[in-house]
Protein backbone atom coordinates (compact mmCIF):
# COMPACT_ATOMS: atom_id res chain seq x y z
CA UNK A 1 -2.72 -49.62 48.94
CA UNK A 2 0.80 -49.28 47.81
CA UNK A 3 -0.36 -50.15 44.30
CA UNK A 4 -3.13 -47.34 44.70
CA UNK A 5 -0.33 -45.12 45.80
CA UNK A 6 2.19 -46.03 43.30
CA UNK A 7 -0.49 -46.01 40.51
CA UNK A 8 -1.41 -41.89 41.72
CA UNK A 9 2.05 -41.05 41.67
CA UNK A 10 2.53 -42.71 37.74
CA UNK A 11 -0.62 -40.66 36.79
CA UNK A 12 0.65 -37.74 38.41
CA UNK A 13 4.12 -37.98 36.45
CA UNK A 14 2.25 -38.20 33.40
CA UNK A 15 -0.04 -35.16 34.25
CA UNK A 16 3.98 -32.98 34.63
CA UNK A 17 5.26 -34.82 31.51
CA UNK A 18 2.39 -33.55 29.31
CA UNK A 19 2.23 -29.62 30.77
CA UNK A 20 5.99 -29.88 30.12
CA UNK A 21 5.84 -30.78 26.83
CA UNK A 22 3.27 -28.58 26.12
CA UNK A 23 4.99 -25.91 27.60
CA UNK A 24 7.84 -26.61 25.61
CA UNK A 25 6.20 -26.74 22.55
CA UNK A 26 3.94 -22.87 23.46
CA UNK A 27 7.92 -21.60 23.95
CA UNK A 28 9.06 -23.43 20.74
CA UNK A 29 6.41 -22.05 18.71
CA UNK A 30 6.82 -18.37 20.44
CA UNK A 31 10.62 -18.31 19.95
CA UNK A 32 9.83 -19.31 16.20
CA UNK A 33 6.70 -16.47 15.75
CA UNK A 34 8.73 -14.37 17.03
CA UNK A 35 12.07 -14.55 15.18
CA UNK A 36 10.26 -14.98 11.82
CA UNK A 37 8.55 -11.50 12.77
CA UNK A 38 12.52 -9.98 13.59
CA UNK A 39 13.95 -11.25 10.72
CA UNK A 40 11.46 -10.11 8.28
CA UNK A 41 11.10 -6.66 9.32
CA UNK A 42 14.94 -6.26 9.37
CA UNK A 43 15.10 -7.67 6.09
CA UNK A 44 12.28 -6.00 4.77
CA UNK A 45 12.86 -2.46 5.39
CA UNK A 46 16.64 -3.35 4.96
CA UNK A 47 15.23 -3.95 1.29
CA UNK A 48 13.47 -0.44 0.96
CA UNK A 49 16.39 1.03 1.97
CA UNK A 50 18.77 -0.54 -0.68
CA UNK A 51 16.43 -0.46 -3.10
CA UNK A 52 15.89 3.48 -3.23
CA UNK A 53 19.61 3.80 -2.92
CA UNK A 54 20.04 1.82 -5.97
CA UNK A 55 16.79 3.01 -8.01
CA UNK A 56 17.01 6.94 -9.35
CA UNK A 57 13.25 6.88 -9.66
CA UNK A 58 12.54 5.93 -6.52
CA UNK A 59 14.70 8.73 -5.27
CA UNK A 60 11.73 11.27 -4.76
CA UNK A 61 10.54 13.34 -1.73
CA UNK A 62 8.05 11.30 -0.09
CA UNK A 63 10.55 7.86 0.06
CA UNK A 64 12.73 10.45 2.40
CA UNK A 65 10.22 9.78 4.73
CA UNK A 66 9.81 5.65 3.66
CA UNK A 67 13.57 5.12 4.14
CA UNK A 68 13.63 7.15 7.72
CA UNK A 69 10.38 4.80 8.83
CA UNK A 70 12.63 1.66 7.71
CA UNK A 71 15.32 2.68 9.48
CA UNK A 72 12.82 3.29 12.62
CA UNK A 73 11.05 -0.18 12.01
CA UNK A 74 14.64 -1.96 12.24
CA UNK A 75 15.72 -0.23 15.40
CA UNK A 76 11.98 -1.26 16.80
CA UNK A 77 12.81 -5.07 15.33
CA UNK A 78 16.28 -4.86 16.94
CA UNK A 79 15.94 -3.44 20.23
CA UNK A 80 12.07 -3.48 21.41
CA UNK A 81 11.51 -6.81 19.78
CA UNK A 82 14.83 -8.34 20.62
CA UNK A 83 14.58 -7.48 24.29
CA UNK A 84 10.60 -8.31 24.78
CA UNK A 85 11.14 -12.10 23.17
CA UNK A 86 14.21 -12.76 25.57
CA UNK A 87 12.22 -11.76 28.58
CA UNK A 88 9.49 -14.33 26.94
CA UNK A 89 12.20 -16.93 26.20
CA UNK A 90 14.07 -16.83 29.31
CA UNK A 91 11.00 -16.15 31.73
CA UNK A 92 12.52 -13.42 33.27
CA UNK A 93 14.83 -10.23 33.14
CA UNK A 94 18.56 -11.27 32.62
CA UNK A 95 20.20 -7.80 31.72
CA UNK A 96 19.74 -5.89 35.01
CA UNK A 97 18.10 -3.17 36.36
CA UNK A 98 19.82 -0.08 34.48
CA UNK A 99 19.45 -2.10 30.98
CA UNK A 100 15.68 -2.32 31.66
CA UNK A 101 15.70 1.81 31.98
CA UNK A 102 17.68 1.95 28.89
CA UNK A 103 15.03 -1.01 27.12
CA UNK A 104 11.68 0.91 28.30
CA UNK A 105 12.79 4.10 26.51
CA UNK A 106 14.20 2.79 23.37
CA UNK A 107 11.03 0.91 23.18
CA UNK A 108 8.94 4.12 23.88
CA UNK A 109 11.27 6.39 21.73
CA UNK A 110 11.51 3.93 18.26
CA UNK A 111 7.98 2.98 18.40
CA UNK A 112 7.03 7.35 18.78
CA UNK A 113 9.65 7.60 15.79
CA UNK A 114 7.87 5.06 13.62
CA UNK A 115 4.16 6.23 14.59
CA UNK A 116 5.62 10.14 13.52
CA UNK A 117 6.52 8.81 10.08
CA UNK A 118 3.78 7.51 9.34
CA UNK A 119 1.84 10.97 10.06
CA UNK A 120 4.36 13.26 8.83
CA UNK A 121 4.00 11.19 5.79
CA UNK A 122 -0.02 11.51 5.41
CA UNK A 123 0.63 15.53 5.81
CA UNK A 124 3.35 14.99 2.96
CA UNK A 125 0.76 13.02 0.67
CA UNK A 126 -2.25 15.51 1.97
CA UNK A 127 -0.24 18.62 0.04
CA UNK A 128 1.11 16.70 -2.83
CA UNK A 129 -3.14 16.01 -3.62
CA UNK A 130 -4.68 19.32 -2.82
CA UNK A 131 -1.69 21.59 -4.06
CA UNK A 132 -0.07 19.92 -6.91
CA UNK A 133 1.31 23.35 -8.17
CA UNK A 134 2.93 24.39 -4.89
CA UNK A 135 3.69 21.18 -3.52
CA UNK A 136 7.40 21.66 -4.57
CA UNK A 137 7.83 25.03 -3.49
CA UNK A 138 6.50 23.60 -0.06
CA UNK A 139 7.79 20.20 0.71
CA UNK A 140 11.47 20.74 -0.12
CA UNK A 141 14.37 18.81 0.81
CA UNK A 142 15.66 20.97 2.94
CA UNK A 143 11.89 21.32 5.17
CA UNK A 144 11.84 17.38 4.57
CA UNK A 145 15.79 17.43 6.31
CA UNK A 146 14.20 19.16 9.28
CA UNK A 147 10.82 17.29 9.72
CA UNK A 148 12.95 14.07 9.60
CA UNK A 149 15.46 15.91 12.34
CA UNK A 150 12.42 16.93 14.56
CA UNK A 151 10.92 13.18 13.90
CA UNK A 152 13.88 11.28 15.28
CA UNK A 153 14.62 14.35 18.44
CA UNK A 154 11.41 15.47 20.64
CA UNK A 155 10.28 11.43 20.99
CA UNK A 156 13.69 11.69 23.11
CA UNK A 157 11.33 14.23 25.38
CA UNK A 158 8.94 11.66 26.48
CA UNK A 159 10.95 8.10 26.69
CA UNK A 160 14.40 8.44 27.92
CA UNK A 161 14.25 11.95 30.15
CA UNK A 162 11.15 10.70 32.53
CA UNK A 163 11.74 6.67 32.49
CA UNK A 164 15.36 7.92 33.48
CA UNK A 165 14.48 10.45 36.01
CA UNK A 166 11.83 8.40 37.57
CA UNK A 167 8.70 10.65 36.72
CA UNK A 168 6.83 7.94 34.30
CA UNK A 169 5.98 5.67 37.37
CA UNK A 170 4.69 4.94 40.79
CA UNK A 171 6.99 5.05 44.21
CA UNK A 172 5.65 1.92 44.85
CA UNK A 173 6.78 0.24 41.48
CA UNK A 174 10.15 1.96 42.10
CA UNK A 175 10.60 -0.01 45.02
CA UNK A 176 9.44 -3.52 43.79
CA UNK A 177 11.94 -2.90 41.07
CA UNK A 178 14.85 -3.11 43.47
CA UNK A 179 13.38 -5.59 45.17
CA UNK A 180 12.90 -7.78 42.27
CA UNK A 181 15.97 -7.00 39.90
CA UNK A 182 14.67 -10.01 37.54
CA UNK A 183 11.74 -8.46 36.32
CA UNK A 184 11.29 -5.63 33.91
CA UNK A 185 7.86 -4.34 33.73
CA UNK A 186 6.74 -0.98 32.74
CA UNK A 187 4.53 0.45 35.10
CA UNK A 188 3.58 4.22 34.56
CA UNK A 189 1.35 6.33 36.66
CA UNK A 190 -1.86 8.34 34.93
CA UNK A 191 -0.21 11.80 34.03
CA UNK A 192 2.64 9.71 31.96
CA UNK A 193 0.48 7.68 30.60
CA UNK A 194 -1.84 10.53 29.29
CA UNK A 195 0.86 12.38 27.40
CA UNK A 196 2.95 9.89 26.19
CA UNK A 197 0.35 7.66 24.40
CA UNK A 198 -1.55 10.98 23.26
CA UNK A 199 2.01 12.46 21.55
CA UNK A 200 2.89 8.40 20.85
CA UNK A 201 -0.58 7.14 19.11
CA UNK A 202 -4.05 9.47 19.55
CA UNK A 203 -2.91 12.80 18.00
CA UNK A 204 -1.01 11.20 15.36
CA UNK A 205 -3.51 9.21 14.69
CA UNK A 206 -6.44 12.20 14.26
CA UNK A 207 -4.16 13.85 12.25
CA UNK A 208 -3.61 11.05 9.74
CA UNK A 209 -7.51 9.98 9.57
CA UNK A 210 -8.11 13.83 9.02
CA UNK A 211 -5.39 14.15 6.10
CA UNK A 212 -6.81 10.74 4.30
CA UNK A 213 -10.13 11.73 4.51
CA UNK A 214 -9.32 15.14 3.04
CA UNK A 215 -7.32 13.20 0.41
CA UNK A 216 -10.18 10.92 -0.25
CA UNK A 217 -12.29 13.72 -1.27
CA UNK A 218 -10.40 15.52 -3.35
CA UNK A 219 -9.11 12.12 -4.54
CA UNK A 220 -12.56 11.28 -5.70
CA UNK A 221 -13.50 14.62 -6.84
CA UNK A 222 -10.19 14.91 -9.31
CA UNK A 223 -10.87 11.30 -10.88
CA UNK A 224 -14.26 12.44 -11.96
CA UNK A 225 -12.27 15.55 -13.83
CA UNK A 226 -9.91 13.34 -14.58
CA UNK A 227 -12.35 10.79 -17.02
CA UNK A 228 -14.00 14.51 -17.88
CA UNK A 229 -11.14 15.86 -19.34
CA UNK A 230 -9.82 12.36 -21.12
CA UNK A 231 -12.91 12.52 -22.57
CA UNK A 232 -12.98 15.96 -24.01
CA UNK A 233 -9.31 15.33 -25.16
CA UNK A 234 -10.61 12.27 -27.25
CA UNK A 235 -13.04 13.92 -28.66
CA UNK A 236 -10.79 16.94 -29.48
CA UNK A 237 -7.94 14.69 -31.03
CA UNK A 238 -10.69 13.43 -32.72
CA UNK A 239 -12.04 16.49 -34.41
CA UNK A 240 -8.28 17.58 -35.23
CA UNK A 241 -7.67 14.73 -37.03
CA UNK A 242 -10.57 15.70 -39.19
CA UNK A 243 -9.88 19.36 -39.66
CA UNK A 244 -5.92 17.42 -40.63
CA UNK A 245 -4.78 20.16 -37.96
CA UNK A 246 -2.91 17.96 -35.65
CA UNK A 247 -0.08 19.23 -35.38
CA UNK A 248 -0.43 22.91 -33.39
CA UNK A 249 -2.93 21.14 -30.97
CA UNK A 250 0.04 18.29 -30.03
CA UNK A 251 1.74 19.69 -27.36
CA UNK A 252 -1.22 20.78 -25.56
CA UNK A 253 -2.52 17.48 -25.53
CA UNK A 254 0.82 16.22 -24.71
CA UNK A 255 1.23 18.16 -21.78
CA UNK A 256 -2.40 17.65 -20.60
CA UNK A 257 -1.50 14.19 -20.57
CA UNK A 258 1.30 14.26 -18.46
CA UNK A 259 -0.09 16.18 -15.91
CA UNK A 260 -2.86 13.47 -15.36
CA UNK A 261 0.07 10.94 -15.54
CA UNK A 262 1.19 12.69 -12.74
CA UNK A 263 -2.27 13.35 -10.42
CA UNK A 264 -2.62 9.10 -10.51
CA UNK A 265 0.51 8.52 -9.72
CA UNK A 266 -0.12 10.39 -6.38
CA UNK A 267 -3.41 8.48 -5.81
CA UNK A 268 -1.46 4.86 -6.14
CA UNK A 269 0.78 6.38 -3.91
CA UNK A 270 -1.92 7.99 -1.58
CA UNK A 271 -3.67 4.62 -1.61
CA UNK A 272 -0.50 2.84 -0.93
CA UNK A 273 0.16 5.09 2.53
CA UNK A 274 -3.47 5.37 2.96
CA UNK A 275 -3.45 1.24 3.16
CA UNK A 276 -0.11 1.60 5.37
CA UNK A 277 -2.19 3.95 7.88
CA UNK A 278 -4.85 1.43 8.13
CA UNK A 279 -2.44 -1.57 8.67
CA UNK A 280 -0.62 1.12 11.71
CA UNK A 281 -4.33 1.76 13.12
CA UNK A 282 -5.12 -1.99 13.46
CA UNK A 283 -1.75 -2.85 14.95
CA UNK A 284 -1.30 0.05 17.73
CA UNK A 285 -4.80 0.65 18.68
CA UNK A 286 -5.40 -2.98 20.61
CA UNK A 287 -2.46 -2.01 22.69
CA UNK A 288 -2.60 1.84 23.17
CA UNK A 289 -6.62 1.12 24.47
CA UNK A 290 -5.24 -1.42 26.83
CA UNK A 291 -2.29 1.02 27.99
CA UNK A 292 -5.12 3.14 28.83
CA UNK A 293 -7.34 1.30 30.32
CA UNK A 294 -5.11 -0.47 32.47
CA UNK A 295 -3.31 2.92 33.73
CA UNK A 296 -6.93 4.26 34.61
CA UNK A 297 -8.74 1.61 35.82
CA UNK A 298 -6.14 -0.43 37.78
CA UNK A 299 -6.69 -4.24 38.72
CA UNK A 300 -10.17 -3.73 37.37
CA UNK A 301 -8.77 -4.52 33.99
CA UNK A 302 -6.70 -6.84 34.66
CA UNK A 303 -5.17 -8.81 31.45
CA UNK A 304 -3.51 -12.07 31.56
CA UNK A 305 0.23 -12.13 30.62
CA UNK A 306 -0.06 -14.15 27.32
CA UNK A 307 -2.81 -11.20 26.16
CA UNK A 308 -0.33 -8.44 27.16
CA UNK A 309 2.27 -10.29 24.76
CA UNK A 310 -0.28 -10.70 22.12
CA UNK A 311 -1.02 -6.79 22.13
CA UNK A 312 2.57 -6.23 22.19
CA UNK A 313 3.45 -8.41 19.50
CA UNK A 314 0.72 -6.93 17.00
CA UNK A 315 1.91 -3.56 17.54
CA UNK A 316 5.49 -4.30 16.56
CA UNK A 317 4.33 -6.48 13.67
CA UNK A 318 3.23 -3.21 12.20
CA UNK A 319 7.02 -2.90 11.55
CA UNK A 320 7.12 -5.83 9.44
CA UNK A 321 4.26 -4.86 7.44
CA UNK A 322 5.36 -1.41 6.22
CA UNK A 323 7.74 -3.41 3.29
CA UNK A 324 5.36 -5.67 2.53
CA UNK A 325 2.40 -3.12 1.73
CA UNK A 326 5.13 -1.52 -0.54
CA UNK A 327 5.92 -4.82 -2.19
CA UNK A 328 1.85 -5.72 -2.85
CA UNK A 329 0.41 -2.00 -3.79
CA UNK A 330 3.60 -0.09 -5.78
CA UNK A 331 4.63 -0.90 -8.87
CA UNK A 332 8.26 0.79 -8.93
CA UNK A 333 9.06 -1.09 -5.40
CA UNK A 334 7.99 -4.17 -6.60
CA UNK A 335 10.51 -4.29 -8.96
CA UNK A 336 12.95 -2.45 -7.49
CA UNK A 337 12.70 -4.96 -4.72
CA UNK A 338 12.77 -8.37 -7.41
CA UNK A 339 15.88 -6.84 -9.14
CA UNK A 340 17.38 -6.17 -5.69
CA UNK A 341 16.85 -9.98 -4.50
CA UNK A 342 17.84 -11.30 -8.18
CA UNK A 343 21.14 -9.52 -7.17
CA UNK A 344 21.50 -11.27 -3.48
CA UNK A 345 20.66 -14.60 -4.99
CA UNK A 346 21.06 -14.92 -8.53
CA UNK A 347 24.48 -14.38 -10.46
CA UNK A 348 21.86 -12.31 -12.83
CA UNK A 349 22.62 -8.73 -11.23
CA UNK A 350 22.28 -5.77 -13.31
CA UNK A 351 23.14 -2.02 -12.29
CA UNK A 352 19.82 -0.12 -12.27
CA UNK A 353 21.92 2.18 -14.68
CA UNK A 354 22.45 -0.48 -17.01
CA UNK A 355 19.23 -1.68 -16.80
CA UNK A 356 17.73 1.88 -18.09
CA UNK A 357 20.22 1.95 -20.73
CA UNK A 358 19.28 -1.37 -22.08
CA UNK A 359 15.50 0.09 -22.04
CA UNK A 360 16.43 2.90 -23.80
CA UNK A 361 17.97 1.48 -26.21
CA UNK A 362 15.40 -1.05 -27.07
CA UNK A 363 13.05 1.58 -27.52
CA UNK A 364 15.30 3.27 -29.66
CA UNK A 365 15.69 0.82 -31.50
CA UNK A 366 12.23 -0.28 -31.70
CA UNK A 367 11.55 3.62 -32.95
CA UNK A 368 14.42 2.98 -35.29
CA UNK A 369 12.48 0.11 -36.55
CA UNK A 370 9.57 2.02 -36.87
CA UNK A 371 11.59 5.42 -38.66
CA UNK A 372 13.10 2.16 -40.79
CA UNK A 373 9.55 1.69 -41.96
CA UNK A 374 8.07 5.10 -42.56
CA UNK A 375 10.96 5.31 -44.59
CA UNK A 376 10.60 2.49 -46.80
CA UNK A 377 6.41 3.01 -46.92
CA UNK A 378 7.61 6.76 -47.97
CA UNK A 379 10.29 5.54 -50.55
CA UNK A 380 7.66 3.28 -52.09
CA UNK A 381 4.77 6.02 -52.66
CA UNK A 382 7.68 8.18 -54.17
CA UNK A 383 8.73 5.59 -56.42
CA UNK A 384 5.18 4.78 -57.70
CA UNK A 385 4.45 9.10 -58.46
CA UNK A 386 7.90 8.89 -60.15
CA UNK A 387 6.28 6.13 -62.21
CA UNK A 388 2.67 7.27 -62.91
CA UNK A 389 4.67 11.31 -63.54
CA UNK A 390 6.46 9.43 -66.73
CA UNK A 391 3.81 7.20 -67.61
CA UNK A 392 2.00 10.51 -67.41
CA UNK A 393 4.46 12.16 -69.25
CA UNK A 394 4.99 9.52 -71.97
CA UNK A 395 1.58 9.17 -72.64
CA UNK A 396 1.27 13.39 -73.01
CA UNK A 397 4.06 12.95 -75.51
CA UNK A 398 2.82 10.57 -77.71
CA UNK A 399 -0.81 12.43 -77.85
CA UNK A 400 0.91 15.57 -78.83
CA UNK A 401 3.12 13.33 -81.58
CA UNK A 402 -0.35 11.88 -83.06
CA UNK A 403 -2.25 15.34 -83.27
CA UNK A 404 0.89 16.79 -85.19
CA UNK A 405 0.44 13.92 -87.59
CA UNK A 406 -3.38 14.33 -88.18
CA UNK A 407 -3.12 18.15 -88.45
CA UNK A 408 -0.17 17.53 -91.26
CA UNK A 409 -2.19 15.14 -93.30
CA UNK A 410 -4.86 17.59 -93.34
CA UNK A 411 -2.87 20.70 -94.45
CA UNK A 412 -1.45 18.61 -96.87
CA UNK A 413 -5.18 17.63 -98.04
CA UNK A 414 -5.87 21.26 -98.21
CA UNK A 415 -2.75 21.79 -100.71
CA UNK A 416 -3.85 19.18 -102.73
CA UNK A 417 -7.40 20.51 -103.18
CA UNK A 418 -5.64 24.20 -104.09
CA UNK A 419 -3.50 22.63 -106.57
């Protein structure tokens, strides 16, 4: 019997010892997850936001925007994120019950700053397609200054002044809350959570499917002008070089070319946010439809803790995306971003000043070269009409010298006849 007993208890030792250890090893691979997804959003958008201080071309209009949504994303990484994986490392809330205020609207207030980029940016990309012409009389630094200034103030309006005053949640979560000082959950009641997630996620979000699909229209409708007119400039250059009348019709073509330089640039870079709102919708929209449903239907839709951290977790990952979308889909990021890291890592650095020096003048030189050339090819066909003019010449010279000859031996026939 004691052997029975002693046998239950070894079995039941072992049953502990394995959900410890597996326990351990669910929080091991959490803490990991989860500081792999802090560190590379801070150093991603940490990376955007050297590498369009260093880069002149990168200095343009729309990155405004991209470097306020990096800083946004590392405030998210550094204060949401770095509060919500100590409450899943430690099990419970260690910073007490004021800090939990203060983490609930930071959380609320970076995550409404990052989601407002991201739409003030499709608006920014919707006039830059559809009005080319007066896209820099309307988007100008100084409207850009106070989008970004309204961006980063009226989130303030729905995270800190109702989680601070009370009016985001329930009497009766109020009171568990001093009850329980070691937990931090945020509970909100149906009004809250109505206006916060519609100014937070479900307006922004129509307005940014609206402005892409308005982009993708007249997206598609100027590439089919676009392949119209490169055609009809072909065929022009084409029928100039015939006529040998090149030269008045340059410019035009010139210019024409630019400006279609110019209209694909803005698609890549209307494709590149366009991919970046797609990336935002698939992150927020798990957790925004369970913040709904949960604040509507109550207990009814109930989720388990570990699916509540899942839905929180893809939502901030969104953060650590934004750099890497930049990386993948634009050129002049990409290697602003490798020359950036060769400088961190490598003993290689070179100013981005330098750099376009040393381009320059390569492809001076290269057109030096190829004046060099011209040159030469031109010498040469001036040399050989310098030669053919006095072969020309000689050979006119010493045709005139023979017909003198003939027509004096046949005057001097003529005298001798006479005579």
């Amino acid at each position: 019997m004691d052997a029975e007993l002693g046998g239950g208890l070894d079995d039941g030792d072992d049953a502990d010892a394995a959900v410890d250890w597996f326990l351990t090893l669910t929080l091991v691979v959490k803490t990991f997850l989860m500081g792999l997804i802090i560190a590379a959003s801070i150093f991603g958008n940490l990376l955007v936001i050297i590498s369009v201080a260093r880069f002149r071309k990168l200095r343009i209009i729309t990155n405004y925007f991209v470097v306020s949504l990096a800083m946004a994303d590392i405030l998210v990484a550094l204060v949401a994120m770095g509060f919500n994986a100590s409450v899943i490392i430690f099990g419970q809330w260690i910073f007490g019950y004021a800090m939990c205020d203060i983490w609930n609207s930071f959380d609320v207030y970076c995550c409404t700053v990052s989601i407002l980029h991201l739409c003030c940016i499709s608006v920014d990309r919707y006039y830059a397609i559809s009005q080319p012409l007066m896209y820099p009389m309307k988007i100008t630094r100084k409207k850009v200054a106070v989008m970004l200034a309204n961006i980063w103030t009226w989130p303030a309006l729905i995270s800190y002044l109702p989680i601070f005053l009370g009016w985001y949640t329930t009497e009766e979560h109020q009171l568990y809350r001093v009850q329980n000082p070691n937990t931090c959950r945020f509970v909100v009641n149906k009004v809250y959570a109505l206006i916060s997630s519609s100014i937070s996620f479900w307006i922004p979000c129509a307005i940014m499917l609206y402005t892409y699909y308005r982009i993708y229209e007249m997206a598609s409708r100027q590439e089919k002008m676009l392949l119209k007119n490169a055609d009809a400039a072909l065929l022009f250059r084409q029928q100039n070089q015939r006529r040998n009348d090149t030269c008045s019709n340059t410019p035009t073509i010139s210019k024409d070319s630019k400006h279609l330089q110019k209209i694909r640039r803005e698609h890549k870079a209307a494709r590149t946010l366009g991919i970046i709102m797609g990336a935002f919708v698939l992150c927020w929209l798990p957790f925004f439809s369970w913040y709904m449903s949960v604040t509507l239907c109550g207990d009814l839709c109930y989720c388990p803790d570990i699916v509540v951290e899942v839905l929180f977790w893809i939502g901030y990952f969104n953060s650590t995306l934004n750099p890497l979308i930049y990386a993948y889909f634009n050129k002049d990021f990409r290697e602003a971003f490798r020359n950036t890291l060769v400088c961190v890592f490598c003993t290689r650095c070179q100013d981005p000043r330098e750099q376009q020096r040393d381009q320059q003048a390569a492809l001076g030189f290269h057109h030096q070269q190829q004046h060099g050339k011209n040159n030469m090819g031109r010498l040469s066909v001036a040399s050989a009409e310098n030669q053919t003019s006095r072969t020309i010449r000689h050979s006119s010279g010493d045709t005139i010298a023979g017909i003198e000859r003939i027509e004096h031996k046949r005057l001097s026939g003529v005298a001798v006849q006479n005579l």
